[in-house]
N, C-alpha and C. Protein backbone atom coordinates (compact mmCIF):
# COMPACT_ATOMS: atom_id res chain seq x y z
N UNK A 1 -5.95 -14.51 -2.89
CA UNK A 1 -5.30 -13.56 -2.01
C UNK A 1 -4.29 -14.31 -1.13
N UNK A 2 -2.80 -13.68 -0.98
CA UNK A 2 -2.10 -14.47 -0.08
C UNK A 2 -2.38 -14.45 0.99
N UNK A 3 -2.08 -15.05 1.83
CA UNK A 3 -2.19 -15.25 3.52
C UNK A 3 -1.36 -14.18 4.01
N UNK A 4 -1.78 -13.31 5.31
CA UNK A 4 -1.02 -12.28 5.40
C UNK A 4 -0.02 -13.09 6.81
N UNK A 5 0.82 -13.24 7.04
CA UNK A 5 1.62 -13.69 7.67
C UNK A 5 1.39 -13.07 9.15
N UNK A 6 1.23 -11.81 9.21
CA UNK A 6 1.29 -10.87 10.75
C UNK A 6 -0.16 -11.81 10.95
N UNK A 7 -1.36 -11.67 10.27
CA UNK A 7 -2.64 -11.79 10.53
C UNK A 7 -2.60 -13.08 11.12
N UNK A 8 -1.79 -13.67 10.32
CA UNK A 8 -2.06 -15.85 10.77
C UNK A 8 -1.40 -15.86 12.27
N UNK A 9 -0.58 -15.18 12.50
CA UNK A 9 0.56 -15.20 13.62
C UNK A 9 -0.39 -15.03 14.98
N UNK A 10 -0.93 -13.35 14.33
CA UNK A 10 -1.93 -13.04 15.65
C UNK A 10 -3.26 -13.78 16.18
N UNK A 11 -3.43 -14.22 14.99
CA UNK A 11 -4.74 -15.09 15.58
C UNK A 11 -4.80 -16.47 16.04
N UNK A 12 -3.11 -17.19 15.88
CA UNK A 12 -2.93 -18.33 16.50
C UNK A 12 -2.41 -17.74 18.22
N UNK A 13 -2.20 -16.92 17.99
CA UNK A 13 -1.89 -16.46 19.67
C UNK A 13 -2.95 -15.59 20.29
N UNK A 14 -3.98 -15.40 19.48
CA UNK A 14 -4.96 -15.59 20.64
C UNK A 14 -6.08 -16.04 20.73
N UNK A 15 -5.96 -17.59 19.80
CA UNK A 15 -6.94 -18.67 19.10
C UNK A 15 -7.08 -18.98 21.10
N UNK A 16 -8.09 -19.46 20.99
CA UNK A 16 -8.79 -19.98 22.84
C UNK A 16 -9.37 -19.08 23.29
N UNK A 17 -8.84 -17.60 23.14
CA UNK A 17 -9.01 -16.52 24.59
C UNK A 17 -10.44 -16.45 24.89
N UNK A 18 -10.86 -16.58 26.25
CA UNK A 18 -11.52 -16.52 27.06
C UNK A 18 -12.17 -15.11 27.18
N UNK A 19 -11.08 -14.37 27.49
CA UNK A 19 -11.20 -12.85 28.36
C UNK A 19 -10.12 -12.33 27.35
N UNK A 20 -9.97 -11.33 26.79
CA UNK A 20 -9.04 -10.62 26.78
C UNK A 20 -8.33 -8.89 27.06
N UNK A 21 -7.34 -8.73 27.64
CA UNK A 21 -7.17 -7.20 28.06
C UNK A 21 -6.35 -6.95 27.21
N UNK A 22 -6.34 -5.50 26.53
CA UNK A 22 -5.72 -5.24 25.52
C UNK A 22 -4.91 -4.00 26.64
N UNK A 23 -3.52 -3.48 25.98
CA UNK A 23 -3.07 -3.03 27.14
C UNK A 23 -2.21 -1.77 26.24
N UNK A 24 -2.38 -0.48 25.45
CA UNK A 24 -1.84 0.32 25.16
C UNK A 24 -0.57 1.00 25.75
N UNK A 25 0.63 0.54 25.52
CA UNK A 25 1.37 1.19 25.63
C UNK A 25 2.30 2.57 25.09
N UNK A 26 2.88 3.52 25.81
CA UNK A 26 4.11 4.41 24.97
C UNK A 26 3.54 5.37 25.90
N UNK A 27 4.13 6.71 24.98
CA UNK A 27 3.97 8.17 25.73
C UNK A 27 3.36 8.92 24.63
N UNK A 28 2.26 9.31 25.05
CA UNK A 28 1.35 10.02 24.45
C UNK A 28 1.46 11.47 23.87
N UNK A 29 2.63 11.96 24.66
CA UNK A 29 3.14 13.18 24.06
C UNK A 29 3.94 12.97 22.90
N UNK A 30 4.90 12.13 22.67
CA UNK A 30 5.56 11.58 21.86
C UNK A 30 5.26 10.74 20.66
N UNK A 31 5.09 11.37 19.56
CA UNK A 31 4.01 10.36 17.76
C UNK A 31 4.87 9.43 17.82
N UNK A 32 6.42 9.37 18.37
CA UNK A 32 6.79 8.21 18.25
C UNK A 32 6.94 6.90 19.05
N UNK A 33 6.06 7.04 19.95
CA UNK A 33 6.01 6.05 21.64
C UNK A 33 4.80 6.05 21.40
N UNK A 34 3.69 7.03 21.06
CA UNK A 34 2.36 7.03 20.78
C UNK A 34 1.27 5.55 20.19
N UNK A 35 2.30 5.18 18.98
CA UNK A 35 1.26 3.89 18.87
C UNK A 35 0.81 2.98 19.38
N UNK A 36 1.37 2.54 20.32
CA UNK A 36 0.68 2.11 21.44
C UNK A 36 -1.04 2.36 21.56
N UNK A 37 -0.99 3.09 22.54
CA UNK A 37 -1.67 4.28 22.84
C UNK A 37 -3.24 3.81 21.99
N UNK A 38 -2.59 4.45 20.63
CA UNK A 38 -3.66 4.97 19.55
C UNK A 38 -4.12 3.62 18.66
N UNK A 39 -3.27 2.64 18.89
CA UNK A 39 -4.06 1.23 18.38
C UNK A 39 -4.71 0.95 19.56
N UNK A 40 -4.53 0.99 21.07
CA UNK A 40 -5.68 0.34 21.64
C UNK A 40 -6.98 1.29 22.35
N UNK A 41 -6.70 2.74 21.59
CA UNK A 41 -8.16 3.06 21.26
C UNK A 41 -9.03 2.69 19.92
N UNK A 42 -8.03 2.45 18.81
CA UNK A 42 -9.14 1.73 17.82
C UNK A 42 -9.36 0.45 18.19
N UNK A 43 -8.62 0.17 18.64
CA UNK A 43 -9.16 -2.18 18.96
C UNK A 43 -10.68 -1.76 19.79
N UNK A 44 -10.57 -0.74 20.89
CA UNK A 44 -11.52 -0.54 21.54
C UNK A 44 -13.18 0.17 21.29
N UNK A 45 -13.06 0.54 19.88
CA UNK A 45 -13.98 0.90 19.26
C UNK A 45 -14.44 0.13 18.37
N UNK A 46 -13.89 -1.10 19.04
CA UNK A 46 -14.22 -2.48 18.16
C UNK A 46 -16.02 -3.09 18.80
N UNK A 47 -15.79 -2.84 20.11
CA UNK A 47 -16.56 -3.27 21.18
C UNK A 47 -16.52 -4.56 21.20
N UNK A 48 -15.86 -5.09 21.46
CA UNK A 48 -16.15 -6.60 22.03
C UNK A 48 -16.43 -7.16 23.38
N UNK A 49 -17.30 -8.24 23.71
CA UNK A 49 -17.18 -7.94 24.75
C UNK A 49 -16.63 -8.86 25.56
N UNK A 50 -16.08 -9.29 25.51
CA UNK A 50 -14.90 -10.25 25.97
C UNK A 50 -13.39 -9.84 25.85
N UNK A 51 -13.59 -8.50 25.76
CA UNK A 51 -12.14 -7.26 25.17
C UNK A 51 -12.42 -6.06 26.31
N UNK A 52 -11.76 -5.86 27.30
CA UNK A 52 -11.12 -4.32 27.83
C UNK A 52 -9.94 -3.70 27.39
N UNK A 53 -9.95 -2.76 27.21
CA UNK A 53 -8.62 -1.81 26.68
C UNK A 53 -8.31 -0.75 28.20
N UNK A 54 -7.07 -0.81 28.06
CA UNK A 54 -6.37 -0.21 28.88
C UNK A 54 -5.58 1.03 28.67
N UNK A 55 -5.46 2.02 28.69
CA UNK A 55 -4.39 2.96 28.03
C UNK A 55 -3.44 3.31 29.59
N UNK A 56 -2.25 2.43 29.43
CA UNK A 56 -1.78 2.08 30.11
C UNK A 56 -0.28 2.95 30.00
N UNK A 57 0.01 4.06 29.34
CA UNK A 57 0.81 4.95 29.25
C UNK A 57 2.09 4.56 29.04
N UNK A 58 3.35 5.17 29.73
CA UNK A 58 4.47 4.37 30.10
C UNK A 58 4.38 3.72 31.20
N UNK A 59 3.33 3.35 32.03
CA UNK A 59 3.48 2.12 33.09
C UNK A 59 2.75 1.66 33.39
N UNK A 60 2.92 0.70 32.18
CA UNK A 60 1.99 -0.78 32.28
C UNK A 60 1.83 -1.33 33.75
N UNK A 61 2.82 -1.37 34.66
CA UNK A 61 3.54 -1.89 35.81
C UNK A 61 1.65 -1.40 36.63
N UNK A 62 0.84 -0.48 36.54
CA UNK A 62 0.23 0.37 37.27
C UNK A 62 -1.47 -0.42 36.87
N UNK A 63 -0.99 -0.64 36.33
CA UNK A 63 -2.43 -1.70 35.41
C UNK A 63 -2.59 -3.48 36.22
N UNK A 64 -1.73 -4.06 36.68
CA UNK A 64 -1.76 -5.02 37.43
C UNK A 64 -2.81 -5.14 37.98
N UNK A 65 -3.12 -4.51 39.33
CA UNK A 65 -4.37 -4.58 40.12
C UNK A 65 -5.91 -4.73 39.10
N UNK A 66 -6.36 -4.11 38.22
CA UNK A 66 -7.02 -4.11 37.52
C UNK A 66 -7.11 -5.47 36.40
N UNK A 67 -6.04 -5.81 35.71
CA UNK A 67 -5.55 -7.06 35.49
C UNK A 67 -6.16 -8.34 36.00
N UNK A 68 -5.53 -8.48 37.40
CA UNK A 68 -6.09 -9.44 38.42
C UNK A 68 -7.44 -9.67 38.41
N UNK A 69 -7.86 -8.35 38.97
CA UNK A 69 -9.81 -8.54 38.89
C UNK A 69 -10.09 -8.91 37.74
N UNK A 70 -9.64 -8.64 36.42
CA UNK A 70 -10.02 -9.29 35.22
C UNK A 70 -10.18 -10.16 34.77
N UNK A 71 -8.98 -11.00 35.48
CA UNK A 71 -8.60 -12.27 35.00
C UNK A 71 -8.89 -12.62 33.93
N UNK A 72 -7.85 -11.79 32.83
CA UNK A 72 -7.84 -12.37 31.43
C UNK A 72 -7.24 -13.85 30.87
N UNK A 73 -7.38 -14.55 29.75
CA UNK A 73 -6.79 -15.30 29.28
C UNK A 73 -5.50 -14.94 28.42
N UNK A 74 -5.84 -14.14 27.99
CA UNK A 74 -4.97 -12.63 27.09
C UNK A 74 -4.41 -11.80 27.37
N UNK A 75 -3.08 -11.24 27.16
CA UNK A 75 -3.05 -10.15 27.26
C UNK A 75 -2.38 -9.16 25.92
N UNK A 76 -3.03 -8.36 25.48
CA UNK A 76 -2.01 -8.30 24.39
C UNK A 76 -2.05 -6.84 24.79
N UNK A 77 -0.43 -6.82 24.32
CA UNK A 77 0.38 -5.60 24.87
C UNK A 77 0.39 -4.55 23.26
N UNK A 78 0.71 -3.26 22.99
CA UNK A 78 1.06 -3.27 21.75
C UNK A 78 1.51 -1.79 22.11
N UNK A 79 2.99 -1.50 21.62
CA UNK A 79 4.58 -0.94 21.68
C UNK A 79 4.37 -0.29 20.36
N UNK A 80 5.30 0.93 20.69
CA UNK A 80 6.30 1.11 19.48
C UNK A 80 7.22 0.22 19.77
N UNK A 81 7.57 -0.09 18.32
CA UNK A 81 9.29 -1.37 18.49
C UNK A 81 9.75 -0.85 17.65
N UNK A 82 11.16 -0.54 17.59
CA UNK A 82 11.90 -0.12 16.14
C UNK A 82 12.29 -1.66 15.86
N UNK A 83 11.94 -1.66 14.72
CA UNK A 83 11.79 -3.26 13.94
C UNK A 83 12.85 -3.46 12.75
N UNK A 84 13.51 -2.03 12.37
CA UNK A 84 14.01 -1.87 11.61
C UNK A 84 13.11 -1.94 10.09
N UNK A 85 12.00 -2.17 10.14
CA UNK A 85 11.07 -1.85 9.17
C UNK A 85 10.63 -0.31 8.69
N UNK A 86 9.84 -0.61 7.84
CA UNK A 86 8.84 0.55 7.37
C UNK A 86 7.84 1.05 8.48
N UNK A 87 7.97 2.30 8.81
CA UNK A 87 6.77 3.15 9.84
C UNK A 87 5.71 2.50 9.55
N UNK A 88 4.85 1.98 10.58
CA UNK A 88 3.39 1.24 10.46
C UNK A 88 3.67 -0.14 10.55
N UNK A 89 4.70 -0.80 10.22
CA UNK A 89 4.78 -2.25 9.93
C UNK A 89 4.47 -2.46 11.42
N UNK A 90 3.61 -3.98 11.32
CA UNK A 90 3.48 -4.90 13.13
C UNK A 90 4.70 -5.74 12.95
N UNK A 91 4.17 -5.89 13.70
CA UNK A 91 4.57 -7.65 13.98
C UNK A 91 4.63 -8.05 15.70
N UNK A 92 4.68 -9.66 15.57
CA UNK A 92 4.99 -9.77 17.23
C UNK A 92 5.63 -9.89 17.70
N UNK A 93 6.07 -9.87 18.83
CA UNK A 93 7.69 -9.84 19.28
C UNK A 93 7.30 -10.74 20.87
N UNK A 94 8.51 -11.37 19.94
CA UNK A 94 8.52 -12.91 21.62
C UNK A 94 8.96 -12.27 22.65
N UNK A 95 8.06 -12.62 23.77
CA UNK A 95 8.67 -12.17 24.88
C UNK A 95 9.94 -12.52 25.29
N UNK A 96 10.71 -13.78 25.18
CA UNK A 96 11.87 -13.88 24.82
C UNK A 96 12.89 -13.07 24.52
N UNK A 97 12.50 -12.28 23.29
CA UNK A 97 13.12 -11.20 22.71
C UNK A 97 13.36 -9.87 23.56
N UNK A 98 12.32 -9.65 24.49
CA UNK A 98 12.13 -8.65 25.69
C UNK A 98 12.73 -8.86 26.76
N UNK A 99 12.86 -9.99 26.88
CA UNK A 99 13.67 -10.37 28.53
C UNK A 99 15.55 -9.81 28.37
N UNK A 100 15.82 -9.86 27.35
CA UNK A 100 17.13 -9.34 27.53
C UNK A 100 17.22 -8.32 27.50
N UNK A 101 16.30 -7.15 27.23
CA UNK A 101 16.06 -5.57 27.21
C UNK A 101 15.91 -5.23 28.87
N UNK A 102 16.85 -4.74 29.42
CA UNK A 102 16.62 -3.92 30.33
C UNK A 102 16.37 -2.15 30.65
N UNK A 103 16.14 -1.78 29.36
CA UNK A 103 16.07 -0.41 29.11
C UNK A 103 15.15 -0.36 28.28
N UNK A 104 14.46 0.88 28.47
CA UNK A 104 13.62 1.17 27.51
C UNK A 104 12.92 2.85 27.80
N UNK A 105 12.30 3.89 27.39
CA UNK A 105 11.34 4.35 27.62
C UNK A 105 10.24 4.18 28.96
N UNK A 106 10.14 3.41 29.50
CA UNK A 106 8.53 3.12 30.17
C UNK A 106 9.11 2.92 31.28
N UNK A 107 8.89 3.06 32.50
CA UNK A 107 9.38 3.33 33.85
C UNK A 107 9.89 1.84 34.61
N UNK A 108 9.12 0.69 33.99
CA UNK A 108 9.70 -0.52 34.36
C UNK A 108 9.59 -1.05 33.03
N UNK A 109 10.69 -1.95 32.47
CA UNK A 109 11.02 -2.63 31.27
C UNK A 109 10.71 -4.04 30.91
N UNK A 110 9.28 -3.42 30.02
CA UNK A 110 8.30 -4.61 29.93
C UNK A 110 8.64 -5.92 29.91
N UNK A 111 10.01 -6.45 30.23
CA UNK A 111 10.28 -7.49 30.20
C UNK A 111 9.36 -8.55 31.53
N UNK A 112 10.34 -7.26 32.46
CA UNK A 112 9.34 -7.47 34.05
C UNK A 112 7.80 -8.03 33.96
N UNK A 113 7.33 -6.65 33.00
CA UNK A 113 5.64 -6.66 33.05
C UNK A 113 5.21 -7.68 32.92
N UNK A 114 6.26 -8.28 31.51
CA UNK A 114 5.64 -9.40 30.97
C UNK A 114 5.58 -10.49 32.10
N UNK A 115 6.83 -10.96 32.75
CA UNK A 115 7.04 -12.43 33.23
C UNK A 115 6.05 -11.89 34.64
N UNK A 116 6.10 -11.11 34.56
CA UNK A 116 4.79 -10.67 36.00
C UNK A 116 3.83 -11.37 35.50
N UNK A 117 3.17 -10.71 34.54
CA UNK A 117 2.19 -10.99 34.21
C UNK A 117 1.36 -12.50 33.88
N UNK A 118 2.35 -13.39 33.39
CA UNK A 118 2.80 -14.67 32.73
C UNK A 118 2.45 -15.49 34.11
N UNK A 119 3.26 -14.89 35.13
CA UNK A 119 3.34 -16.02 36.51
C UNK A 119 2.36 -15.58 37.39
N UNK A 120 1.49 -14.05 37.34
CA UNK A 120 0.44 -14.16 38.64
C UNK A 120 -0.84 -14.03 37.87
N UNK A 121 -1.07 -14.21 36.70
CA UNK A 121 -2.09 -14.36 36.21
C UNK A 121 -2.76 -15.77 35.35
N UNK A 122 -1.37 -16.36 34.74
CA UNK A 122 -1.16 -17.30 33.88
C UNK A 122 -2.08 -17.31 32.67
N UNK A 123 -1.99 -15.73 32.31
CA UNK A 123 -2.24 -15.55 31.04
C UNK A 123 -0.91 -15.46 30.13
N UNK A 124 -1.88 -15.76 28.38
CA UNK A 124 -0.37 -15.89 27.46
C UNK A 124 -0.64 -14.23 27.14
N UNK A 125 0.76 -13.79 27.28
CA UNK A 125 0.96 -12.63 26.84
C UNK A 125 1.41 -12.26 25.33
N UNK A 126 1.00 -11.48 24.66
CA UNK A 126 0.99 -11.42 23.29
C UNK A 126 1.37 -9.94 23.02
N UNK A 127 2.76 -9.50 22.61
CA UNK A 127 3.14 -8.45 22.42
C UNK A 127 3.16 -7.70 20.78
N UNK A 128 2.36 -7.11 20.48
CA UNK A 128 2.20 -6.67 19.25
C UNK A 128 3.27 -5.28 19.15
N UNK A 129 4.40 -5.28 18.02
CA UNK A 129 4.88 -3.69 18.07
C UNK A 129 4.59 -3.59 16.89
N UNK A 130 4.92 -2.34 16.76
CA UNK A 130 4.37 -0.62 15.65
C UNK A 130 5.33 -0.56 15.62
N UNK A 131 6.18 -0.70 14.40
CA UNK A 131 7.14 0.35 13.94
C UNK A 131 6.82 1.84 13.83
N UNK A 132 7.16 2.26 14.70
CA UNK A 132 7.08 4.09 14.66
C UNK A 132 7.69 4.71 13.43
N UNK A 133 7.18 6.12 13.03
CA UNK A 133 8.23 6.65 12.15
C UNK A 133 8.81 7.86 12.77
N UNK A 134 10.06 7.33 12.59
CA UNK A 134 11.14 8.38 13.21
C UNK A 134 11.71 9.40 12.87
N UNK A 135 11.25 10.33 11.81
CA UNK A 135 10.70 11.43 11.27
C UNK A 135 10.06 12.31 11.75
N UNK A 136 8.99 11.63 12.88
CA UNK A 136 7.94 12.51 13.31
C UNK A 136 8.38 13.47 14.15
N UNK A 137 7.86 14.47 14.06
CA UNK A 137 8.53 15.92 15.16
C UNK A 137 8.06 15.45 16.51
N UNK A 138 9.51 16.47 17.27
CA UNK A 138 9.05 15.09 18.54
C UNK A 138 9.30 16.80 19.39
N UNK A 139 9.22 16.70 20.77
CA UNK A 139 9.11 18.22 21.61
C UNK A 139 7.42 18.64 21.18
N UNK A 140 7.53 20.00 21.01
CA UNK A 140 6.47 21.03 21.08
C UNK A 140 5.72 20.78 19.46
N UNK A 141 6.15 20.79 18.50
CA UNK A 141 5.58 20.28 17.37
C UNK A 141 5.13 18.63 17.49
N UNK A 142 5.23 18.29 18.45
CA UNK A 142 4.64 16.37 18.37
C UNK A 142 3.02 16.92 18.85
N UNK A 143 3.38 17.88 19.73
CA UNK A 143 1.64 17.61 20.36
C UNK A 143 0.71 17.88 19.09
N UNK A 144 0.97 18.06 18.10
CA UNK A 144 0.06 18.19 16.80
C UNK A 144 -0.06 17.07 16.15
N UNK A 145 0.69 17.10 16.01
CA UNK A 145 0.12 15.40 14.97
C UNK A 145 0.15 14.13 15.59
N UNK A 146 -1.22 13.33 15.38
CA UNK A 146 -1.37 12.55 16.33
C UNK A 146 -0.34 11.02 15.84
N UNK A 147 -0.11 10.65 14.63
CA UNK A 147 0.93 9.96 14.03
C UNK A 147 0.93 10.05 12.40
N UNK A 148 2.27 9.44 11.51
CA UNK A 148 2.19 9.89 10.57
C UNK A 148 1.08 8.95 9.39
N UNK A 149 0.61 9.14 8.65
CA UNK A 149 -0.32 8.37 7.64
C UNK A 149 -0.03 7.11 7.55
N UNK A 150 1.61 6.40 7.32
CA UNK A 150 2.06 5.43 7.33
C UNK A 150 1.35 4.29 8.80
N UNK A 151 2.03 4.69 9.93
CA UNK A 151 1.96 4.66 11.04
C UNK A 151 0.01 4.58 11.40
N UNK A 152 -0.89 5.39 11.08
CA UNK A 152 -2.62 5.09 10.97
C UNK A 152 -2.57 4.04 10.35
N UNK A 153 -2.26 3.84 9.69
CA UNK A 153 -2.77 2.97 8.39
C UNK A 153 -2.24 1.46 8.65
N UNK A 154 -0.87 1.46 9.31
CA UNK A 154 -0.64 0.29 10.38
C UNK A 154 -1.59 -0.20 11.21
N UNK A 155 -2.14 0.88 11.94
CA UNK A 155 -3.16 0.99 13.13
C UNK A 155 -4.43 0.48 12.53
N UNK A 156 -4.45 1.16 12.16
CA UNK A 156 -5.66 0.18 11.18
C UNK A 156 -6.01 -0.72 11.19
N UNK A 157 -4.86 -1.27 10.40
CA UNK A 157 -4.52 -2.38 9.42
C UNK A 157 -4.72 -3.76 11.14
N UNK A 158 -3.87 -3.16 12.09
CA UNK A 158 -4.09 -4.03 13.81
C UNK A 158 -5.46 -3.81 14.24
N UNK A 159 -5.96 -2.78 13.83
CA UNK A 159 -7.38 -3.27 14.57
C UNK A 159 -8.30 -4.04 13.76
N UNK A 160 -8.37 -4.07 12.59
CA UNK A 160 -8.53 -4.69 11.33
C UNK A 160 -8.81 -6.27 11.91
N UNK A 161 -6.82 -6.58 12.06
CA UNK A 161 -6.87 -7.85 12.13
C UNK A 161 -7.67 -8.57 13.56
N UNK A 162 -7.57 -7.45 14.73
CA UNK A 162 -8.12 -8.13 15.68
C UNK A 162 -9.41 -8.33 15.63
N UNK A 163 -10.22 -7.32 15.30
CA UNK A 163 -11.67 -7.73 14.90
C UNK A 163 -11.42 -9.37 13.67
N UNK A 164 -11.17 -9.27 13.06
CA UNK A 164 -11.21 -11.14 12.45
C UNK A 164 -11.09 -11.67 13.49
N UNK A 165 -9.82 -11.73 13.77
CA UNK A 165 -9.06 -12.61 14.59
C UNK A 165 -10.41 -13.27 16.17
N UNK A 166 -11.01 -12.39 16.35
CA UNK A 166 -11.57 -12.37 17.58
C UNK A 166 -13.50 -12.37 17.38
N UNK A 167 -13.29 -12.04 16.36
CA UNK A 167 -14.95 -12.53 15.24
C UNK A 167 -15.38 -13.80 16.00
N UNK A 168 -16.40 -13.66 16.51
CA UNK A 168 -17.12 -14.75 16.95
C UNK A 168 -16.74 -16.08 18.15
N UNK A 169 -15.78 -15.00 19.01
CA UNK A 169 -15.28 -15.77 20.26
C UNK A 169 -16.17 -15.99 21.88
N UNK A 170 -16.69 -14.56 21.27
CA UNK A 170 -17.80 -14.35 22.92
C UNK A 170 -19.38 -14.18 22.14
């Protein structure tokens, strides 16, 4: 079997963790801001216990205080990202890559969140995105479908890897 490349990636970034807070982002009304959201209720039905999940909406920014008391080693964030991929595809995205985004969806632009997060916690932050599919009916027909098959099956496929990834840490 080949090595899955997303899988090796994620588990060298959060090979050590101590503590980790998993931190759902997007807008819940929206299937396409949603994955967020809906991967860090499956990571969380993982039960680990060295794992809190957060459903942290569009403002992550509001989760801090809670954070702190935590004092994770971890934090992994996880976005819709248009990746220019296939609906469902991960991958991680350097925070690097975020710091020049000053816009976005979410009320402060996780770039902030991140280097917040980075300097008053001195946890490594680990940003996982979801390619959304942009197809999905968005207004008054979104509140029905919770995302498209592609897009689950991504979700999955991330909670999947974090259970390995995190197999036998605590």
């Amino acid at each position: 079997m080949a090595a899955d490349p997303f899988e090796s990636e994620f588990a060298r970034a959060v090979a050590g963790a101590t503590r980790i807070a998993v931190l759902g982002i997007g807008d819940d009304l929206d299937p396409r801001d949603r994955p967020g959201i809906l991967g860090a209720i499956l990571i969380h039905g993982i039960e680990r216990p060295g794992v809190t999940t957060f459903l942290a909406g569009t403002m992550p920014e509001n989760f801090t205080g809670g954070l702190r008391e935590l004092r994770p080693s971890h934090v992994v964030m996880i976005d819709a990202a248009d990746m220019g991929r296939p609906p469902g595809s991960l991958g991680l995205i350097h925070p690097a890559q975020v710091r020049g985004q000053r816009f976005s969806t979410h009320a402060m632009p996780l770039s902030i969140v991140i280097e917040y997060l980075e300097k008053e916690l001195g946890a490594t932050v680990v940003l996982v995105g979801v390619q959304p599919d942009e197809t999905a009916p968005a207004g008054e027909a979104a509140t029905a479908a919770v995302a498209s098959p592609e897009v689950m099956a991504g979700l999955e496929r991330l909670r999947d890897v974090f259970s390995r990834s995190t197999r036998g840490m605590w």
